[in-house]
ModelCIF file with pLDDT and N, C-alpha, C, O atoms, coordinates in Angstrom:
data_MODEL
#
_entry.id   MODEL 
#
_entity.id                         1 
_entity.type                       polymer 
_entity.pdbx_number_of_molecules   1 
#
_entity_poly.entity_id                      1 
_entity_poly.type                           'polypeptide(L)' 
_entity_poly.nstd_linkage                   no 
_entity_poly.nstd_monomer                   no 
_entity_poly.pdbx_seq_one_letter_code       
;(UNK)(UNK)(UNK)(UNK)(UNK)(UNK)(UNK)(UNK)(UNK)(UNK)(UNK)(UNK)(UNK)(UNK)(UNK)(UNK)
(UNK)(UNK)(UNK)(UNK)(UNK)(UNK)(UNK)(UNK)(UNK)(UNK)(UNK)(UNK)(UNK)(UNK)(UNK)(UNK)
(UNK)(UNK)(UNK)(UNK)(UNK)
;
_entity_poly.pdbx_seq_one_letter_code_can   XXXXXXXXXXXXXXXXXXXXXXXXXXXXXXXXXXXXX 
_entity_poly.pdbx_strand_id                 A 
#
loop_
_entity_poly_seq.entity_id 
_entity_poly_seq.num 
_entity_poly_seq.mon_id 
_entity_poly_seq.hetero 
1 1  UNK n 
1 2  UNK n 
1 3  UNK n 
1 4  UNK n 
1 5  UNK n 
1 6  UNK n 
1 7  UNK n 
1 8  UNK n 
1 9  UNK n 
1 10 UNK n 
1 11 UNK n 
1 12 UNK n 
1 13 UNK n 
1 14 UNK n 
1 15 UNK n 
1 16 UNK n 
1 17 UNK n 
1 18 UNK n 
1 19 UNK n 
1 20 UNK n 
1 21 UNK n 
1 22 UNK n 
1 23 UNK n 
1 24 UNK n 
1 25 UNK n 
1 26 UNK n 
1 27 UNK n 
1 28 UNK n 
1 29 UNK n 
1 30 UNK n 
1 31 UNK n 
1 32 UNK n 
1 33 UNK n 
1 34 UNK n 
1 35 UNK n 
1 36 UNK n 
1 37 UNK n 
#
_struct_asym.id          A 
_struct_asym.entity_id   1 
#
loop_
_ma_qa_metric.id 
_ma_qa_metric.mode 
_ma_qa_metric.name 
_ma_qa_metric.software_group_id 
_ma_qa_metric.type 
1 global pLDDT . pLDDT 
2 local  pLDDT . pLDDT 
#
_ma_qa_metric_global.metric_id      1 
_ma_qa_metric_global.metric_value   96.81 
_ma_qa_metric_global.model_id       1 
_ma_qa_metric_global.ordinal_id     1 
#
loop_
_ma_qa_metric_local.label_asym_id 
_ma_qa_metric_local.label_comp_id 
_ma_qa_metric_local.label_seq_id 
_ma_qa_metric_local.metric_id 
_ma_qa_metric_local.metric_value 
_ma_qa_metric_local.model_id 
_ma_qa_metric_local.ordinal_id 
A UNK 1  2 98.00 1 1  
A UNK 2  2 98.00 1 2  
A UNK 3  2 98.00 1 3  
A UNK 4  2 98.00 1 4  
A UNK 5  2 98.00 1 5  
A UNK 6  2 98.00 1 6  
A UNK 7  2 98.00 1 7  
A UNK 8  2 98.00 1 8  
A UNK 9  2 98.00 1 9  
A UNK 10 2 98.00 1 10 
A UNK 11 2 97.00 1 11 
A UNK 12 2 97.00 1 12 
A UNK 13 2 97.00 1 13 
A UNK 14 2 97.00 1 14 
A UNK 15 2 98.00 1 15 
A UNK 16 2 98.00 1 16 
A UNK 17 2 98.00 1 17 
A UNK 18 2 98.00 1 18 
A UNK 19 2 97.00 1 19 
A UNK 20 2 97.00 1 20 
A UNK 21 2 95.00 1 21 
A UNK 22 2 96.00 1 22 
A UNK 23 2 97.00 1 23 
A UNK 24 2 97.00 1 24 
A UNK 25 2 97.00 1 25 
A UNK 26 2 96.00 1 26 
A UNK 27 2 94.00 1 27 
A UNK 28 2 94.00 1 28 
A UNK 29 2 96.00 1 29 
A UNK 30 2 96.00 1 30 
A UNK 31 2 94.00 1 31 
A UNK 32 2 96.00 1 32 
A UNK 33 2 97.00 1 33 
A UNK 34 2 96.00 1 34 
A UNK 35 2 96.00 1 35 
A UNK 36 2 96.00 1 36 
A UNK 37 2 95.00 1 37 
#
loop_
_atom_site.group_PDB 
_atom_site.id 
_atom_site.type_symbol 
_atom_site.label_atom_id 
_atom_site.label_alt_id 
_atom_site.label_comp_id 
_atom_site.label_asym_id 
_atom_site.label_entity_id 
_atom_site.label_seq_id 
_atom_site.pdbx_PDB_ins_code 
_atom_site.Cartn_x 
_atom_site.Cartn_y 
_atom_site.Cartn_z 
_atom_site.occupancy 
_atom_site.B_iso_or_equiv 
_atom_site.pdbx_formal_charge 
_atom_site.auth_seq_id 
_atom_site.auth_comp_id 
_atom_site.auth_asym_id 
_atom_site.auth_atom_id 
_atom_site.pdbx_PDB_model_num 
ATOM 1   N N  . UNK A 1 1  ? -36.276 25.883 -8.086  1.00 98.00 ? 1  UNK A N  1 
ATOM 2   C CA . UNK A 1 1  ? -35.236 25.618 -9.080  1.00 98.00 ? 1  UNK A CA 1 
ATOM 3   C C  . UNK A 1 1  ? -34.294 26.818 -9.278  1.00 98.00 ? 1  UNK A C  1 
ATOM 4   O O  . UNK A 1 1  ? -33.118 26.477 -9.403  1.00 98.00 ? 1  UNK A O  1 
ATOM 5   N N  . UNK A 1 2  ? -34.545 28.233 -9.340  1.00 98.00 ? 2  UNK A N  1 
ATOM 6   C CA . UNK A 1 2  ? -33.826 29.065 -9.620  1.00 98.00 ? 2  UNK A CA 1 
ATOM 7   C C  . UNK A 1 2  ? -32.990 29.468 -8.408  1.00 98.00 ? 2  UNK A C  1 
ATOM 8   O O  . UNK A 1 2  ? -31.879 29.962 -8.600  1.00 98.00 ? 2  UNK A O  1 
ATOM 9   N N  . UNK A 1 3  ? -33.437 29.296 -7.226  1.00 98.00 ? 3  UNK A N  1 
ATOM 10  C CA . UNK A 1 3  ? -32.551 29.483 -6.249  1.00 98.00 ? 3  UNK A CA 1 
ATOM 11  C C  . UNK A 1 3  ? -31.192 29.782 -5.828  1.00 98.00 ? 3  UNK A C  1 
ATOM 12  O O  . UNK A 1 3  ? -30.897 30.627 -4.983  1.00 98.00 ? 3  UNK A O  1 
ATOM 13  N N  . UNK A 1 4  ? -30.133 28.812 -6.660  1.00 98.00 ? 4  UNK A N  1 
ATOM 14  C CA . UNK A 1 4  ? -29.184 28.679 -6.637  1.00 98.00 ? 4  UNK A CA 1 
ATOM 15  C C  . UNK A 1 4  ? -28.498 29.745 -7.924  1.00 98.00 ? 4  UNK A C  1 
ATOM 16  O O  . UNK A 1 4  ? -27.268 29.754 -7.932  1.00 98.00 ? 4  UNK A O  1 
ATOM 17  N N  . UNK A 1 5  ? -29.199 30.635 -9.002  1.00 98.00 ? 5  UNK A N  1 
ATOM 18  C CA . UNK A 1 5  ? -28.727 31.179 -9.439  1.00 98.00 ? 5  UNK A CA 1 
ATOM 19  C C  . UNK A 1 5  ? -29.062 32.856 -8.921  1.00 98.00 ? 5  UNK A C  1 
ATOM 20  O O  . UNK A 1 5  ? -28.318 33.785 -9.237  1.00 98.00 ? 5  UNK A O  1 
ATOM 21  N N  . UNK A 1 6  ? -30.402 33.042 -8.015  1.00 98.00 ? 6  UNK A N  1 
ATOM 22  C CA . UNK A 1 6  ? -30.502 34.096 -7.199  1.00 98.00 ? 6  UNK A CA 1 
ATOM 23  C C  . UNK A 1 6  ? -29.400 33.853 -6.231  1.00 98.00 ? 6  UNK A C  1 
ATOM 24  O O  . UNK A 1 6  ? -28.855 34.956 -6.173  1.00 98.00 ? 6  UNK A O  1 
ATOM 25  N N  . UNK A 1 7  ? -28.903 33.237 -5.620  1.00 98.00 ? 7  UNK A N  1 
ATOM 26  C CA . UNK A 1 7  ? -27.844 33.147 -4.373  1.00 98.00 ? 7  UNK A CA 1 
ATOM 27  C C  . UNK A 1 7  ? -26.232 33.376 -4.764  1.00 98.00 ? 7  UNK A C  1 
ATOM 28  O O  . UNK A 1 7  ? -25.355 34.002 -4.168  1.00 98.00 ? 7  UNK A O  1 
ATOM 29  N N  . UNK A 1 8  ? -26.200 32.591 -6.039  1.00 98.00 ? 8  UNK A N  1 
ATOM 30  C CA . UNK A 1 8  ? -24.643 33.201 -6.542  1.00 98.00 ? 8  UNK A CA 1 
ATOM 31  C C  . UNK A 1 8  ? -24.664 34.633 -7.267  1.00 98.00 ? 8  UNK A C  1 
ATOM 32  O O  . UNK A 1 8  ? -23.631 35.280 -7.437  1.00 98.00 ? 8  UNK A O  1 
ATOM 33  N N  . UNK A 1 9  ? -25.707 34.993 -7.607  1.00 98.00 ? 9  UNK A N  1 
ATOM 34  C CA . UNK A 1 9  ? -26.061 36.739 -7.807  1.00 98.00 ? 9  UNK A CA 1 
ATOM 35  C C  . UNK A 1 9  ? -25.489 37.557 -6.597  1.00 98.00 ? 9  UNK A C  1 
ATOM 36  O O  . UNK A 1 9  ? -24.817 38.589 -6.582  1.00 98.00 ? 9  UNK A O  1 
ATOM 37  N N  . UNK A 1 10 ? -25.954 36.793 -5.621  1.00 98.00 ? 10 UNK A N  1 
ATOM 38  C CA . UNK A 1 10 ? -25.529 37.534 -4.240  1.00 98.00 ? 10 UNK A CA 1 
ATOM 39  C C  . UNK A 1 10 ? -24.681 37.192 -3.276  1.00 98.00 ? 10 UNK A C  1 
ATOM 40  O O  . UNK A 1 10 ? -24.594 37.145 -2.049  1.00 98.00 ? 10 UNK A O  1 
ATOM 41  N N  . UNK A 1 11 ? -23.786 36.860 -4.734  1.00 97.00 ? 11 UNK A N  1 
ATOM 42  C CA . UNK A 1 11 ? -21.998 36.129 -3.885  1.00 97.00 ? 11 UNK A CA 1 
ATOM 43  C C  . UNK A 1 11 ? -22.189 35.258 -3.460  1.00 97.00 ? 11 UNK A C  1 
ATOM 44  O O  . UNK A 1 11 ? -21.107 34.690 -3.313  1.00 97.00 ? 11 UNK A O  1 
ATOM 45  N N  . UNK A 1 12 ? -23.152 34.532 -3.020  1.00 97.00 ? 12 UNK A N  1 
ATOM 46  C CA . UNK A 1 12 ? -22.918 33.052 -2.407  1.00 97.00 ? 12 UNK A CA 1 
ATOM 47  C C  . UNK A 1 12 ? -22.025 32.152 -3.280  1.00 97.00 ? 12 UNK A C  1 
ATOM 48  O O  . UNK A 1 12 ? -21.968 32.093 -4.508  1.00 97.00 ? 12 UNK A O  1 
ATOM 49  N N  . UNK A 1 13 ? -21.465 31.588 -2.514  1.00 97.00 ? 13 UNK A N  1 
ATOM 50  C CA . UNK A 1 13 ? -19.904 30.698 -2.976  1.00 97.00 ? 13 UNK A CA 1 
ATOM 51  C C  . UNK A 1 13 ? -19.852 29.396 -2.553  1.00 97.00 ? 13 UNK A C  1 
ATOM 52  O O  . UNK A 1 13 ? -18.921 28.678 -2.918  1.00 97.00 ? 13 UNK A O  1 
ATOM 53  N N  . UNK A 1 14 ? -20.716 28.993 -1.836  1.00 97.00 ? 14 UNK A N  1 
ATOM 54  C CA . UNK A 1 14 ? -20.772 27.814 -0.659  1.00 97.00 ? 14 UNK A CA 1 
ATOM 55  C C  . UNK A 1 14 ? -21.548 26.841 -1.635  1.00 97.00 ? 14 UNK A C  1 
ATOM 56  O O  . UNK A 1 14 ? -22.453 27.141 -2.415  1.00 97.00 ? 14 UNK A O  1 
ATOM 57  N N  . UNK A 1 15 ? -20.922 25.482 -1.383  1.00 98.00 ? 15 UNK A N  1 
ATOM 58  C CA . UNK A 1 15 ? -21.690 24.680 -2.080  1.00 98.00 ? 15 UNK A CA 1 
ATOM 59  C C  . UNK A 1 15 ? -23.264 24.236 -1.760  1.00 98.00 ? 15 UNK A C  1 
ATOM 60  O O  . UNK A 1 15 ? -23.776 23.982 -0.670  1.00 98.00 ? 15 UNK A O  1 
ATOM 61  N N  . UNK A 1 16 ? -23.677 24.232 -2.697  1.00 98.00 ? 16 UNK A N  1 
ATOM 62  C CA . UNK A 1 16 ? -25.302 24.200 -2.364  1.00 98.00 ? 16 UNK A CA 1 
ATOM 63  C C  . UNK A 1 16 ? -26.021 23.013 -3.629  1.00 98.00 ? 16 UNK A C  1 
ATOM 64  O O  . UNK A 1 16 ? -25.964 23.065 -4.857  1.00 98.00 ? 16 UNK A O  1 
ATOM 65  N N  . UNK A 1 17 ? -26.574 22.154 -2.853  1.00 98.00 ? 17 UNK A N  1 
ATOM 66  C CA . UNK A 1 17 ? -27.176 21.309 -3.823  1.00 98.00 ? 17 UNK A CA 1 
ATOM 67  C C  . UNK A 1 17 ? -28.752 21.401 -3.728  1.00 98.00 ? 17 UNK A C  1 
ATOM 68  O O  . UNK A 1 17 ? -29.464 22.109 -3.016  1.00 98.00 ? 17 UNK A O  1 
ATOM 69  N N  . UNK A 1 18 ? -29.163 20.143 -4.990  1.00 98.00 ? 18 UNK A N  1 
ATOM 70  C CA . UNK A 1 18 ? -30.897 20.518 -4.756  1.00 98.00 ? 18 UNK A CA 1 
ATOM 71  C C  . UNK A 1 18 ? -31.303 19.445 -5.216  1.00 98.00 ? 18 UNK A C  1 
ATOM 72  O O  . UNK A 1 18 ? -30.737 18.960 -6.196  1.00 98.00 ? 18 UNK A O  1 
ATOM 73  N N  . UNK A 1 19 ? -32.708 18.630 -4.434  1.00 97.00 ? 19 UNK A N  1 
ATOM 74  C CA . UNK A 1 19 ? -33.006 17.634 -4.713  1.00 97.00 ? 19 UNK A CA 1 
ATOM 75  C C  . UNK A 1 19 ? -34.197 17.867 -5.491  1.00 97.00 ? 19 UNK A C  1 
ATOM 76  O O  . UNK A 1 19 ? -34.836 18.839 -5.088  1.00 97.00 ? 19 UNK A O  1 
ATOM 77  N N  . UNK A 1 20 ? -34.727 17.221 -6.564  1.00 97.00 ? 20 UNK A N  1 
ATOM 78  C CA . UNK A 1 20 ? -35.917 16.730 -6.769  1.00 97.00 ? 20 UNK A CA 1 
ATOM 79  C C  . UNK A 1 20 ? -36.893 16.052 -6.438  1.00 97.00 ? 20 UNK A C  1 
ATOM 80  O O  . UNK A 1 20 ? -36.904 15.023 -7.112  1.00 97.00 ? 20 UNK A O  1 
ATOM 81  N N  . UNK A 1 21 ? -38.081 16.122 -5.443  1.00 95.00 ? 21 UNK A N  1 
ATOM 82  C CA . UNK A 1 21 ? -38.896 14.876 -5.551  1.00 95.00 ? 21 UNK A CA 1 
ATOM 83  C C  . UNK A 1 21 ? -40.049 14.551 -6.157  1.00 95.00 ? 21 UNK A C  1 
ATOM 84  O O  . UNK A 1 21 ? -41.008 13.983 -5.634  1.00 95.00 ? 21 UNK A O  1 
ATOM 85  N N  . UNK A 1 22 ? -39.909 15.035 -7.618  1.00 96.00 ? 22 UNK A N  1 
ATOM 86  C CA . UNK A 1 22 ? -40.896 14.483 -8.265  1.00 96.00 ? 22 UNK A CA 1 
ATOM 87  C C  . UNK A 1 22 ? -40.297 14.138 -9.190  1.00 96.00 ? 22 UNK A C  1 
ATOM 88  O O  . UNK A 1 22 ? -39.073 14.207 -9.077  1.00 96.00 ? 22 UNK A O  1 
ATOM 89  N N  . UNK A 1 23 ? -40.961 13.533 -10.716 1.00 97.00 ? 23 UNK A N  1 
ATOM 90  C CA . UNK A 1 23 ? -40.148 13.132 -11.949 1.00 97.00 ? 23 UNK A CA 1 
ATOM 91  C C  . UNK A 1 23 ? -39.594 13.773 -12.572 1.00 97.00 ? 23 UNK A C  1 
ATOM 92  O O  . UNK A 1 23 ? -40.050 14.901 -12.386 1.00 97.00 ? 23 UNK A O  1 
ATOM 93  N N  . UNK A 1 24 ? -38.596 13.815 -13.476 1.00 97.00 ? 24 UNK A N  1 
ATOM 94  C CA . UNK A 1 24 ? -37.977 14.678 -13.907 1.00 97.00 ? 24 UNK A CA 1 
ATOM 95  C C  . UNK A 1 24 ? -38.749 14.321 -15.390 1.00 97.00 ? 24 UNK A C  1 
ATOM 96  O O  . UNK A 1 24 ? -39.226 13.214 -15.642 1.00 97.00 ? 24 UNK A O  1 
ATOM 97  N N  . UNK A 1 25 ? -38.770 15.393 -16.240 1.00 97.00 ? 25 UNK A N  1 
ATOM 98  C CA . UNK A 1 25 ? -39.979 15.095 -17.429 1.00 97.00 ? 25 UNK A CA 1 
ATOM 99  C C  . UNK A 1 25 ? -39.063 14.971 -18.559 1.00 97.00 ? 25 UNK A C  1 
ATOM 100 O O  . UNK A 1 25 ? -37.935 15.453 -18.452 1.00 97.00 ? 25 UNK A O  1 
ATOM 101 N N  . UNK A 1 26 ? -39.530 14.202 -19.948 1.00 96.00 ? 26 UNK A N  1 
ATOM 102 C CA . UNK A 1 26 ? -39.434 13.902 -20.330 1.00 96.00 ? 26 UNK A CA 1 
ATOM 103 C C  . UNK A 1 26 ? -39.022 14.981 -21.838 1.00 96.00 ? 26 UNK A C  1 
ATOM 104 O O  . UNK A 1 26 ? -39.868 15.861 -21.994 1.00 96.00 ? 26 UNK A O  1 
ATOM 105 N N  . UNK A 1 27 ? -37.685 14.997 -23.067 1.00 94.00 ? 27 UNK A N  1 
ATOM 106 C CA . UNK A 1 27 ? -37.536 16.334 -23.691 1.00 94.00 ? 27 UNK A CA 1 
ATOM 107 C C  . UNK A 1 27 ? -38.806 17.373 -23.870 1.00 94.00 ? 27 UNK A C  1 
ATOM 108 O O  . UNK A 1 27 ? -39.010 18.524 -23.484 1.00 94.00 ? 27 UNK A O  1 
ATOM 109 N N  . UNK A 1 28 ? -39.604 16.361 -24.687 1.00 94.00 ? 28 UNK A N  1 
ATOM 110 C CA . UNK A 1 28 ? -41.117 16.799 -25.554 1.00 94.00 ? 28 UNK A CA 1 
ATOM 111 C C  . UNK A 1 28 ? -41.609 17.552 -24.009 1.00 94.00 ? 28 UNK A C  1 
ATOM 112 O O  . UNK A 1 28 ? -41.642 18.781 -24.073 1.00 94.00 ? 28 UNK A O  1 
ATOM 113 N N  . UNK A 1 29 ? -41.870 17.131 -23.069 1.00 96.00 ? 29 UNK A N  1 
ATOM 114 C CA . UNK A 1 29 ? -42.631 17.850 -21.837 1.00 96.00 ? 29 UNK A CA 1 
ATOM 115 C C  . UNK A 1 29 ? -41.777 19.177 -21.902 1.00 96.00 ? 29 UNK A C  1 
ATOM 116 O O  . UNK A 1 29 ? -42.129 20.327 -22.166 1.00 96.00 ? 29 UNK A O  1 
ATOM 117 N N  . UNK A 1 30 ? -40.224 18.518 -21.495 1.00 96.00 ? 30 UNK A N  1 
ATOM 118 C CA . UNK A 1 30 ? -39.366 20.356 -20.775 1.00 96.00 ? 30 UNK A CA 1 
ATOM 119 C C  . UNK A 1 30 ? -39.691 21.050 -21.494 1.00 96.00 ? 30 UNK A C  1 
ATOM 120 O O  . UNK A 1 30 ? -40.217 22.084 -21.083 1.00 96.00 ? 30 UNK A O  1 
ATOM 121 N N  . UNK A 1 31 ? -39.530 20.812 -23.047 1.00 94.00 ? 31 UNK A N  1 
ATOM 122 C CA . UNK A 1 31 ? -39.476 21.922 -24.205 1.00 94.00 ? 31 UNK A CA 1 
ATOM 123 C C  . UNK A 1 31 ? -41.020 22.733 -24.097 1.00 94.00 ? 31 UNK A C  1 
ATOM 124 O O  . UNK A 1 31 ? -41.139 23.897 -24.477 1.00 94.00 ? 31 UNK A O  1 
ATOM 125 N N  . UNK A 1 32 ? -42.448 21.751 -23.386 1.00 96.00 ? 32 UNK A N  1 
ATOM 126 C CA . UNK A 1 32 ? -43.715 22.660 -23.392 1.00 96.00 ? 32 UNK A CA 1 
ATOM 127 C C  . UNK A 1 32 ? -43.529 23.644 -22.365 1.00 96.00 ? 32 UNK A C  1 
ATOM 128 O O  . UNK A 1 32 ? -44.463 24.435 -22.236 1.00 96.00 ? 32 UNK A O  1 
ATOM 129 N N  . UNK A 1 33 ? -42.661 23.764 -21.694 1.00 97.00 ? 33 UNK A N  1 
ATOM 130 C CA . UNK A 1 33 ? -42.505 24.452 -20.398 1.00 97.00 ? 33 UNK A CA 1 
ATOM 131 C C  . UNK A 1 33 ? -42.029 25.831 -20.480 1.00 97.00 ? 33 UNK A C  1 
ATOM 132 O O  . UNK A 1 33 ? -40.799 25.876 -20.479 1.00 97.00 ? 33 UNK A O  1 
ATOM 133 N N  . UNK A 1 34 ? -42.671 27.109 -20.558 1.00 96.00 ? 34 UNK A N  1 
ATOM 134 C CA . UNK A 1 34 ? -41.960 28.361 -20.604 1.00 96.00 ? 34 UNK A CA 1 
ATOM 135 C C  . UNK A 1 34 ? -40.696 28.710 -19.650 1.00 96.00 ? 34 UNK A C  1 
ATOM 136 O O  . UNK A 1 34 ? -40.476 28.473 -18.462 1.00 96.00 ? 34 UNK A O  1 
ATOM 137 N N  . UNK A 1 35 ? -39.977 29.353 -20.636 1.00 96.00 ? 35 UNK A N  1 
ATOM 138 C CA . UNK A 1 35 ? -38.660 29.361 -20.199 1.00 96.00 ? 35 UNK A CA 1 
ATOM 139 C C  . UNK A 1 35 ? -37.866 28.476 -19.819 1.00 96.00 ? 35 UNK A C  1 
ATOM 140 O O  . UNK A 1 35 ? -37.177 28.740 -18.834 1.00 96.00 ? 35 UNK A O  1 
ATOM 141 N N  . UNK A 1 36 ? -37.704 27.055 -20.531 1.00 96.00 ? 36 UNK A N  1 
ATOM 142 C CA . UNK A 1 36 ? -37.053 26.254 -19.497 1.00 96.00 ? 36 UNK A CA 1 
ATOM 143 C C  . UNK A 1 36 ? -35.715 25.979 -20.065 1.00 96.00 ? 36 UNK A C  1 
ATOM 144 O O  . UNK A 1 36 ? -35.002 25.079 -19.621 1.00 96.00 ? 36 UNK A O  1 
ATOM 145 N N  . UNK A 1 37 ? -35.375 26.744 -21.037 1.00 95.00 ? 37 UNK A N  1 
ATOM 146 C CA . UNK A 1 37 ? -33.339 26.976 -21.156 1.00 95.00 ? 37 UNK A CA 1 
ATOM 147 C C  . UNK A 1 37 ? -32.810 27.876 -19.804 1.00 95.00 ? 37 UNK A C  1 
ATOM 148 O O  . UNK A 1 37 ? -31.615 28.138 -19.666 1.00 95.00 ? 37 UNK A O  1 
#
């Protein structure tokens, strides 16, 4: 997940996308998740 904000750290400019393949969770879950702002 953080990938794309290590790579524009290091000038990368190029479009870059990212898939998920698992579920994406639910508010109550993200919010148990450290650090997840």
């Amino acid at each position: 997940i953080p990938l794309a904000t290590e790579l524009r750290r290091r000038n990368i400019r190029n479009k870059i996308g990212f898939y998920l393949h698992i579920p994406f969770p639910t508010p109550d879950a993200l919010n148990a998740i450290p650090h997840h702002e």
